[in-house]
Protein backbone atom coordinates (compact mmCIF):
# COMPACT_ATOMS: atom_id res chain seq x y z
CA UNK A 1 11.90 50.90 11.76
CA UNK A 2 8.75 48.35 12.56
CA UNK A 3 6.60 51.54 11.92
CA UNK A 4 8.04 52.27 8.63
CA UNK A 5 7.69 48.25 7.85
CA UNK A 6 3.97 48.63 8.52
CA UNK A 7 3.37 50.98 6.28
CA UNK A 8 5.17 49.52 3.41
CA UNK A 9 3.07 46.16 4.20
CA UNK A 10 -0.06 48.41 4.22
CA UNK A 11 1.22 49.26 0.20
CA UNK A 12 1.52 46.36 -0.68
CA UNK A 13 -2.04 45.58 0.41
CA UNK A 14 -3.51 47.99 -1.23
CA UNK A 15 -1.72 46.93 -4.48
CA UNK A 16 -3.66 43.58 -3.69
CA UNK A 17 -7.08 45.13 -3.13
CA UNK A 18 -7.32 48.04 -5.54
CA UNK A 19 -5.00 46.43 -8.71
CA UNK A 20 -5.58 42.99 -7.96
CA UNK A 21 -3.41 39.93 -8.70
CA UNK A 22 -4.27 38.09 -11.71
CA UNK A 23 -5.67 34.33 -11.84
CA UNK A 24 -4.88 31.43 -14.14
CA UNK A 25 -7.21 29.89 -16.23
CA UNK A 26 -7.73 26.47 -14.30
CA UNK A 27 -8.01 23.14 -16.22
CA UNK A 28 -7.96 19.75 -14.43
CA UNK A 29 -7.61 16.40 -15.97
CA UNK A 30 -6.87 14.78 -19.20
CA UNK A 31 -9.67 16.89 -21.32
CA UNK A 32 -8.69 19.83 -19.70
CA UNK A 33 -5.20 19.43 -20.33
CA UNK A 34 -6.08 19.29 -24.37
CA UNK A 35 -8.40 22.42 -23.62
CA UNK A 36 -5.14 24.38 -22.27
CA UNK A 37 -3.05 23.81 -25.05
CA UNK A 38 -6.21 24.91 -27.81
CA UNK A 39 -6.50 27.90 -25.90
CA UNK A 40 -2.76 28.68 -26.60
CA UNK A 41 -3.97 29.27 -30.26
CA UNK A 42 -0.99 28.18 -31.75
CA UNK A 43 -0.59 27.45 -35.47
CA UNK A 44 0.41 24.03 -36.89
CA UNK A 45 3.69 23.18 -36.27
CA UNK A 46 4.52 26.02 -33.64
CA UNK A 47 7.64 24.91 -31.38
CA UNK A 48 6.52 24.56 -27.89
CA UNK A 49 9.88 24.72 -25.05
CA UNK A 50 9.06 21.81 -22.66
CA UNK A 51 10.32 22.90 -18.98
CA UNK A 52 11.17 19.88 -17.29
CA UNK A 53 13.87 17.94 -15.17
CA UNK A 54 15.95 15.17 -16.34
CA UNK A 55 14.22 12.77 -14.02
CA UNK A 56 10.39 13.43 -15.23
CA UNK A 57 11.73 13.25 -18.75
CA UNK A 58 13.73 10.07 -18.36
CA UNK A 59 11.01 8.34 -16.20
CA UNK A 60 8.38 9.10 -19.22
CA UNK A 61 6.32 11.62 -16.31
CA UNK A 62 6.26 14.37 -19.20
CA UNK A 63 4.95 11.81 -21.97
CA UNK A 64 1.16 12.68 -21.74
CA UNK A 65 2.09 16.16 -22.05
CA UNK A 66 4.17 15.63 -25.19
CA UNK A 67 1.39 13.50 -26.52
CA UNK A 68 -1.08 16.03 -26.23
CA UNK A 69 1.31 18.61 -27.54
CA UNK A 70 1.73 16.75 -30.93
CA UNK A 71 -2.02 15.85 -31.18
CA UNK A 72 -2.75 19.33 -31.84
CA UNK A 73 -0.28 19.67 -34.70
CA UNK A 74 2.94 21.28 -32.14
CA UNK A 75 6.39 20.23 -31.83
CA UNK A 76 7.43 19.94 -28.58
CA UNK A 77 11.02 21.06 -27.62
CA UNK A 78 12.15 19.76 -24.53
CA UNK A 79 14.38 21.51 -22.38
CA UNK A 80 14.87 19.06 -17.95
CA UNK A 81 18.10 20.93 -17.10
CA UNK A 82 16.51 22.48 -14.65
CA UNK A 83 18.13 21.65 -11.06
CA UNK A 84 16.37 20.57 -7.72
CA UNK A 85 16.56 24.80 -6.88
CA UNK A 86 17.21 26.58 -10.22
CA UNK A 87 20.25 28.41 -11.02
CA UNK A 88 21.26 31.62 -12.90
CA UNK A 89 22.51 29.53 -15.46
CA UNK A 90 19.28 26.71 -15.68
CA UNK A 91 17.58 29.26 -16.92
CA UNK A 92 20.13 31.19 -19.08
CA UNK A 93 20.08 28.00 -20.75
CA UNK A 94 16.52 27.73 -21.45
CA UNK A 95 16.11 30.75 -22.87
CA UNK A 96 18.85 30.07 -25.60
CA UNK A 97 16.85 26.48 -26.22
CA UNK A 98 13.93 28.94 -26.76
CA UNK A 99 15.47 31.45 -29.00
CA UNK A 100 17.54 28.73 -30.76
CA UNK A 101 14.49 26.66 -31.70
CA UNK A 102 12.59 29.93 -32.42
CA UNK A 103 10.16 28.87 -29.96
CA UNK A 104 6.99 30.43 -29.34
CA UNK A 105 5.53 29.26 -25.89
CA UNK A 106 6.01 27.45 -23.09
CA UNK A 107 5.04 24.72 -20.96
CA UNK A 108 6.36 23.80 -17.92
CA UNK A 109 6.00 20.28 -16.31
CA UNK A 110 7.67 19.62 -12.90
CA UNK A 111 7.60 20.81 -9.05
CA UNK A 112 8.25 24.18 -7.97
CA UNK A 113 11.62 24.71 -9.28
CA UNK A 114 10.86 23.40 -12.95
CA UNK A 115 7.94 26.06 -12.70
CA UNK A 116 9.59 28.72 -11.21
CA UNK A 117 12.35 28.14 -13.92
CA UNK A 118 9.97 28.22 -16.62
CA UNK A 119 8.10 31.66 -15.68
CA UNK A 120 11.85 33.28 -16.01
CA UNK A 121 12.94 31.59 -18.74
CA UNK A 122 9.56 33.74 -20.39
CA UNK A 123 10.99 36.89 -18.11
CA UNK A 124 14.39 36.51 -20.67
CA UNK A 125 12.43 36.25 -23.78
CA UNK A 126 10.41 39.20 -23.29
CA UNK A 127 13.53 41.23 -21.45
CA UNK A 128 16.57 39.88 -23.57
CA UNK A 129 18.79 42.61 -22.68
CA UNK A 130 18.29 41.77 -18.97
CA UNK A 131 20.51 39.26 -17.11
CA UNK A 132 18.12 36.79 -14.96
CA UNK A 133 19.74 38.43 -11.43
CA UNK A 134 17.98 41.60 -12.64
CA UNK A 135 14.19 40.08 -12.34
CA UNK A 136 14.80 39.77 -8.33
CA UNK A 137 12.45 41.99 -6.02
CA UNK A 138 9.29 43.46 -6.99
CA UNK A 139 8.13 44.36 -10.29
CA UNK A 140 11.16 44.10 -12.46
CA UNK A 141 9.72 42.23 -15.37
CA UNK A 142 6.58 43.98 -16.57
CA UNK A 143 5.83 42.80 -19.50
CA UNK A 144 3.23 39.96 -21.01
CA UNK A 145 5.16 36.64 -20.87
CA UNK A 146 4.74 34.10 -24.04
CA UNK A 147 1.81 31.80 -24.16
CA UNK A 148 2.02 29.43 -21.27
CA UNK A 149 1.23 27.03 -19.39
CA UNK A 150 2.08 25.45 -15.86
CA UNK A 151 1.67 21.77 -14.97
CA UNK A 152 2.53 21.10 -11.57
CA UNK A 153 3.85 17.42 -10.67
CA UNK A 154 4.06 17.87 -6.77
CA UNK A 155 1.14 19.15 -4.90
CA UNK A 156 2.98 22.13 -2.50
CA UNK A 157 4.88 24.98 -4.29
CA UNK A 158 1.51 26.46 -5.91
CA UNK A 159 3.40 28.08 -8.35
CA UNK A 160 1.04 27.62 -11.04
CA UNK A 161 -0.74 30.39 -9.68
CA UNK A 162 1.57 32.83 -7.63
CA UNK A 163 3.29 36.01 -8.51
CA UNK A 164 6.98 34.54 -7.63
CA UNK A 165 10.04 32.76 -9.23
CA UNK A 166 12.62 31.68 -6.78
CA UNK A 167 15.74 30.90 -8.25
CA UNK A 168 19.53 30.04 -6.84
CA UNK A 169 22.64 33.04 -7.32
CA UNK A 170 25.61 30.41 -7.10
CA UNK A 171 27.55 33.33 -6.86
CA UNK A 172 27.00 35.22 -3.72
CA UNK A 173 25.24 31.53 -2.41
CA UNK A 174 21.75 32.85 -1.70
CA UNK A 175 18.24 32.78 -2.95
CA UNK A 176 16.32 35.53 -4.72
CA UNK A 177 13.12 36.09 -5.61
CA UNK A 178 11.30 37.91 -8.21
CA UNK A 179 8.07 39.33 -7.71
CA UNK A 180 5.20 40.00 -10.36
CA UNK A 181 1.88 40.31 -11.80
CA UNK A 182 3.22 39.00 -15.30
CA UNK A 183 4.89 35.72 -13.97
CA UNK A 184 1.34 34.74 -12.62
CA UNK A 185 1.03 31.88 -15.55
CA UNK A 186 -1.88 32.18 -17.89
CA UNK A 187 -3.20 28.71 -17.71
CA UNK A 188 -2.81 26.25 -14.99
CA UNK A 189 -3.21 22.42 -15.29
CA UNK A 190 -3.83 20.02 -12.77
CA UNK A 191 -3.46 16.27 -13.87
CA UNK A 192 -2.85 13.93 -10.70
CA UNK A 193 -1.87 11.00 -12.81
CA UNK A 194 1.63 12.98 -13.21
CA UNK A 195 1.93 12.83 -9.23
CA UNK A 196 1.04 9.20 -8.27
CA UNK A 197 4.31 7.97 -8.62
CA UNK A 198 6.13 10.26 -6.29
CA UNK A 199 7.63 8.90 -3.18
CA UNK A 200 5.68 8.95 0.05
CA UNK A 201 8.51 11.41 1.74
CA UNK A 202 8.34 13.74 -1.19
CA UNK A 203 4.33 13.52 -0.80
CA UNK A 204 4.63 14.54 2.67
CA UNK A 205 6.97 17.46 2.85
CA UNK A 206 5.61 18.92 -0.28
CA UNK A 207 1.98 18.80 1.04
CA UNK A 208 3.31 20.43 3.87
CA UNK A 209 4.82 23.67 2.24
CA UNK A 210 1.46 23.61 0.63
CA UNK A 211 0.17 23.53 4.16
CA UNK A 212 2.77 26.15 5.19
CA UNK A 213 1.80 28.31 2.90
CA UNK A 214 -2.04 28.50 4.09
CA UNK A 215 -0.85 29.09 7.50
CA UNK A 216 1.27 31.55 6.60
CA UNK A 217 -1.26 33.04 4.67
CA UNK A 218 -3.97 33.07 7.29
CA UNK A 219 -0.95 34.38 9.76
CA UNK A 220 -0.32 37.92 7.89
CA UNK A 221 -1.78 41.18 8.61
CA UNK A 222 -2.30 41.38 5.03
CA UNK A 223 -5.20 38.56 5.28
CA UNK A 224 -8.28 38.91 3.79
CA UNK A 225 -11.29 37.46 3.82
CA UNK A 226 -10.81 35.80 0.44
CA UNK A 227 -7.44 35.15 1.44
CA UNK A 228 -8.73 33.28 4.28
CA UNK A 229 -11.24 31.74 2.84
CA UNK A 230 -9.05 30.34 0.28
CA UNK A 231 -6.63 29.17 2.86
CA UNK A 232 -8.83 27.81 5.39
CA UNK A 233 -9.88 25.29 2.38
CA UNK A 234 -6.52 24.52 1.85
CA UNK A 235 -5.78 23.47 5.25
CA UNK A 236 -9.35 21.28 5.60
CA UNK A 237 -8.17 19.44 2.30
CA UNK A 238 -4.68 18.62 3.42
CA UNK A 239 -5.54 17.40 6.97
CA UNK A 240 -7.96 15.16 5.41
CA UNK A 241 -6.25 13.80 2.34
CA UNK A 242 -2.60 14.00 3.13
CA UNK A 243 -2.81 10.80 5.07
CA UNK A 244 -4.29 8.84 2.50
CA UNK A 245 -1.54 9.68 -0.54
CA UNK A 246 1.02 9.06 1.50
CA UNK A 247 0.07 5.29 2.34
CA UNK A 248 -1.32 5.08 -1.17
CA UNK A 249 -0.19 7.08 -3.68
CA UNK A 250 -2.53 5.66 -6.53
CA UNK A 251 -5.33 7.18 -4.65
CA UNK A 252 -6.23 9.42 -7.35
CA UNK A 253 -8.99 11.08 -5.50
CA UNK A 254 -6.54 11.90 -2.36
CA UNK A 255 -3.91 13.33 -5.11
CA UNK A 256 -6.72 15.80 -6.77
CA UNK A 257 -7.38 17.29 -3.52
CA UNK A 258 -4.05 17.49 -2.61
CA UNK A 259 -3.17 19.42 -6.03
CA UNK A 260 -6.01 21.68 -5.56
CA UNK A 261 -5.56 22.57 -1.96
CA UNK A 262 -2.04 23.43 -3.16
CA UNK A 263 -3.74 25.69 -5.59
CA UNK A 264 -5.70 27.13 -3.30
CA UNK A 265 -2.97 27.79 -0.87
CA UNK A 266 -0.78 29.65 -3.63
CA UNK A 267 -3.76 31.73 -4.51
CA UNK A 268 -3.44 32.08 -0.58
CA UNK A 269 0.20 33.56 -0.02
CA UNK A 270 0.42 34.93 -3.44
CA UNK A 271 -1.66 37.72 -1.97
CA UNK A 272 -0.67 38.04 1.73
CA UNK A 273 3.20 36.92 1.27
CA UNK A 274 4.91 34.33 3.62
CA UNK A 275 6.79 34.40 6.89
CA UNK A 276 9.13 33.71 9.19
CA UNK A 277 9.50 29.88 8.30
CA UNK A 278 10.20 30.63 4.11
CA UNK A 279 12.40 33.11 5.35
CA UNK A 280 14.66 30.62 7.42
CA UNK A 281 13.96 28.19 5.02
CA UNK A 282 14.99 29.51 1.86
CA UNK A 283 18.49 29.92 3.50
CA UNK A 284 18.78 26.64 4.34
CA UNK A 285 18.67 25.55 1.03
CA UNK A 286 20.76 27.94 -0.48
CA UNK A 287 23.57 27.11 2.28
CA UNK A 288 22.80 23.13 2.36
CA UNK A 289 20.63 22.44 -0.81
CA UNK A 290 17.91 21.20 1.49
CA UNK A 291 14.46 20.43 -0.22
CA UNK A 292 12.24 23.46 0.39
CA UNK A 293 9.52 21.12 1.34
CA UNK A 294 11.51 19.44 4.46
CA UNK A 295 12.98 22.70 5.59
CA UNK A 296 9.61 24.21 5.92
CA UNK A 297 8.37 20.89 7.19
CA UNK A 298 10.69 20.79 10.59
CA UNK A 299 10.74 24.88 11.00
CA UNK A 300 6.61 25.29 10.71
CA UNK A 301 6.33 24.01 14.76
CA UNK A 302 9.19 25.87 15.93
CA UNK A 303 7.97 29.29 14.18
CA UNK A 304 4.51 28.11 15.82
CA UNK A 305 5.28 27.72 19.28
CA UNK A 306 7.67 31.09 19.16
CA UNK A 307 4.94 33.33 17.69
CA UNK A 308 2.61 31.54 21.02
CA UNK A 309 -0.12 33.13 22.35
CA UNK A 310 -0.02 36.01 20.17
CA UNK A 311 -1.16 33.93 16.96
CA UNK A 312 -3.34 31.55 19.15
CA UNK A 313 -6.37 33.35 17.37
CA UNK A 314 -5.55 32.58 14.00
CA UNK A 315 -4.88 29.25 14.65
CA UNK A 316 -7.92 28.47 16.54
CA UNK A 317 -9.80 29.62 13.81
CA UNK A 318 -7.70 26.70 11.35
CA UNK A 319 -9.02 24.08 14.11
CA UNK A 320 -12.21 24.84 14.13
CA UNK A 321 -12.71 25.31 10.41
CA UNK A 322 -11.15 21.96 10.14
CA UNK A 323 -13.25 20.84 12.96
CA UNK A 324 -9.75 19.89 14.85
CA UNK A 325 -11.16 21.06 18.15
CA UNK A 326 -14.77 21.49 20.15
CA UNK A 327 -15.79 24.98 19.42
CA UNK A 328 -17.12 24.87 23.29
CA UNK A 329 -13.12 25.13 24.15
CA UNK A 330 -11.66 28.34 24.85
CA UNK A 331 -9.61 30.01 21.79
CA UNK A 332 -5.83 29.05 23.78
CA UNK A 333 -7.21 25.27 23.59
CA UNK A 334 -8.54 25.45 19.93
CA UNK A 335 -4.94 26.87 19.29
CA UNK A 336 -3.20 23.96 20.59
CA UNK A 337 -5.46 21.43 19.38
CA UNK A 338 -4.46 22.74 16.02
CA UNK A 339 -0.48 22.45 17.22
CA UNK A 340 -0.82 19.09 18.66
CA UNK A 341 -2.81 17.63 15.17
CA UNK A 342 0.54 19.05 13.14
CA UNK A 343 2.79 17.36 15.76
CA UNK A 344 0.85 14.30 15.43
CA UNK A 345 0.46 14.39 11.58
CA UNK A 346 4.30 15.20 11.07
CA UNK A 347 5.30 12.01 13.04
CA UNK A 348 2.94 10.32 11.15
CA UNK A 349 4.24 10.83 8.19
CA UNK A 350 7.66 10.33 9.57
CA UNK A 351 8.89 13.57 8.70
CA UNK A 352 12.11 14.84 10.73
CA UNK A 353 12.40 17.51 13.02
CA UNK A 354 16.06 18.51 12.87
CA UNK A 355 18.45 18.68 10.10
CA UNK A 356 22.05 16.83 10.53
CA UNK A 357 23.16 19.91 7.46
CA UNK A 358 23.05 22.87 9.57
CA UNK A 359 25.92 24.33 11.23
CA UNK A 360 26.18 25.78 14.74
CA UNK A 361 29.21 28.17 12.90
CA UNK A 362 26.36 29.36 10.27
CA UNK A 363 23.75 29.58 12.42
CA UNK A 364 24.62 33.49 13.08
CA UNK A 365 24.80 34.24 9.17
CA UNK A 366 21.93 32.03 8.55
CA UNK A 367 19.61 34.22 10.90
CA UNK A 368 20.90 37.22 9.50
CA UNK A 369 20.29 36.41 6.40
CA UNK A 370 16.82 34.88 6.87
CA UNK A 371 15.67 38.47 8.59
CA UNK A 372 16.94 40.21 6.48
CA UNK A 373 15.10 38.58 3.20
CA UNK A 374 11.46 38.90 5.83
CA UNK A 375 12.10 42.74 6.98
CA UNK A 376 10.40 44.42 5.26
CA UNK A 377 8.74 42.30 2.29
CA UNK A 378 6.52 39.88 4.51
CA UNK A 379 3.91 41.03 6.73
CA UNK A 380 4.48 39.00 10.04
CA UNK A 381 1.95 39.43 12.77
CA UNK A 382 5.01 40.10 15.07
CA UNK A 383 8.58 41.06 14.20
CA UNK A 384 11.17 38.45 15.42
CA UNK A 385 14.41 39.11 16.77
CA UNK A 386 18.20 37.87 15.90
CA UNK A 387 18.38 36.09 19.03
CA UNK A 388 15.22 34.59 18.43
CA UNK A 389 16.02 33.64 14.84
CA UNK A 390 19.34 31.47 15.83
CA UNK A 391 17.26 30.25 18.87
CA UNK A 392 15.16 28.26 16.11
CA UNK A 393 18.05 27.41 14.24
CA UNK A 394 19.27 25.92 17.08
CA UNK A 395 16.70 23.86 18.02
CA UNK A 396 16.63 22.35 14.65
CA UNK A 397 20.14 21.70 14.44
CA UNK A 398 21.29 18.00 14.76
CA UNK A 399 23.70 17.77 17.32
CA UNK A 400 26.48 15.04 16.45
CA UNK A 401 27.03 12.61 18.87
């Protein structure tokens, strides 16, 4: 079965190398913000869908956006029902906001979810005889989405630039995913005024799925070296800026690097797919509704030290690129300079490392699940177990006293 794995992994790579995934247009700041929405090419008085949450829109986040919008002569339509991890029905409603005000683009303003929401909510309008549950796996869209663009308001999900839309079936109480070249977004903004007011937690654990996701990246046997190169950035930008927005989020400079090593990293995964820690991780939130960020955040050092010495490699080459380690040490050392920095940095921003929400009675149906979402769609460098799957559950299980 591993065999047969391999060489659907070594399909999908080719896919990368020979087709290629497409890029957004990138656009950072204020000016390029107002470049982004020109390039849309919209006429006068075109209805624009907003993709938001109700918190961004009721805390004014989304206001420069909207401003913008109607200084070129649009009407923005704003639609911030989108959840915390986006439902069937978030985005079924979206798409009749869209229709309904004969809408004829979007723009999406928000973390992950908002933006994940948004690239589906296009999926509908271009396949409106298809119910959203129909877009999950790979290539089930394929079609050119409506003018667009993502504005991310978290630096972590990289979703302005990746192939995927996660989104929440309520019904059978699991996440899917779709997968494809169309729901890359077309233009991709990066404004860090619309992230200096998030919390120091949220700052942390969503830096840290950004950070997950160049690890993750670097991990696969479908790395490359742009892949690498890419994530390798990611990681040097994170280690040394993460601190700094977490004890002072007005640090604008700390919060551009932040939103572009997020970038980077999404560019990153979007090509070599995740692992073994989104795999566990996306089931905890479907089960418990725990932020995608903090799962990620307290499985990334378990996954670590299970994978051991055979990823010791890879991870030497993260501490030395981010000049972590001497590169007189032997690769084992370099490896677990690299571990102890994450321990250290995690504690340091006072992230958790077990969850009170998880279940010893799940824990069976968790792993299950979580294996069967990573076998065979990402390319691990080693194939994990059941046992070893609830062993990491487990450990990250809260035990009530």
């Amino acid at each position: 079965m591993h065999l047969l794995y391999r060489c659907y992994h070594f399909v999908l790579k080719s896919i990368v190398r020979f087709i290629g995934i497409p890029e957004p247009h990138l656009y950072q700041g204020t000016q390029g913000l107002s470049d982004a929405i020109a390039d849309l090419c919209l006429p006068d008085d075109a209805q624009v869908l907003v993709v938001t949450d109700k918190v961004l829109n009721e805390r004014e986040i989304i206001n420069p956006v909207l401003t913008a919008l109607c200084a070129q002569n649009l009407c923005p339509v704003v639609y911030d029902q989108v959840q915390p991890n986006p439902t069937i029905k978030n985005i079924e409603q979206g798409y009749q906001v869209y229709t309904q005000h004969h809408c004829v683009a979007i723009v999406s303003v928000g973390g992950g979810s908002v933006l994940d929401a948004a690239k589906l909510i296009g999926a509908r309008v271009v396949r409106p005889t298809r119910p959203v549950e129909t877009f999950s796996g790979l290539f089930k869209v394929l079609k050119t989405l409506p003018p667009n663009i993502a504005i991310p308001t978290t630096a972590g999900t990289g979703s302005e630039t990746t192939v995927a839309a996660v989104f929440n079936d309520e019904k059978q109480g699991k996440k899917l995913a779709a997968a494809d070249f169309c729901l890359v977004p077309q233009r991709a903004v990066l404004l860090s005024q619309l992230t200096t007011s998030l919390p120091g937690g949220i700052t942390a654990t969503t830096a840290i799925d950004a950070l997950t996701h160049a690890i993750e990246a670097i991990l696969s046997i479908n790395a490359t070296k742009l892949t690498n190169d890419k994530a390798l950035e990611a990681c040097s930008l994170i280690f040394a800026h993460l601190p700094t927005a977490y004890h002072n989020g007005q640090d604008q400079k700390a919060r551009d690097k932040l939103l572009y090593a997020s970038f980077l990293a999404g560019q990153a995964f979007t090509r070599t797919s995740v692992g073994y820690v989104h795999a566990i991780s996306h089931q905890l939130t479907a089960k418990y509704g725990t932020p995608h960020g903090l799962a990620n955040a307290v499985l990334l050092l378990p996954v670590l030290h299970w994978y051991g010495s055979r990823i010791h490699r890879q991870l030497a080459m993260i501490a030395r690129h981010c000049s972590l380690t001497s590169l007189d040490y032997p690769v084992e050392q370099q490896a677990q300079d690299l571990i102890a920095h994450i321990t250290q940095l995690l504690a340091q921003l006072n992230i958790q490392t077990q969850l009170t929400e998880v279940l010893s009675d799940d824990i069976q149906t968790l792993a299950t699940m979580a294996l069967d979402e990573a076998h065979p769609d990402y390319p691990v460098p080693h194939f994990m177990a059941l046992p070893d799957c609830q062993n990491i559950l487990t450990q990250i299980r809260a035990c009530s006293s």
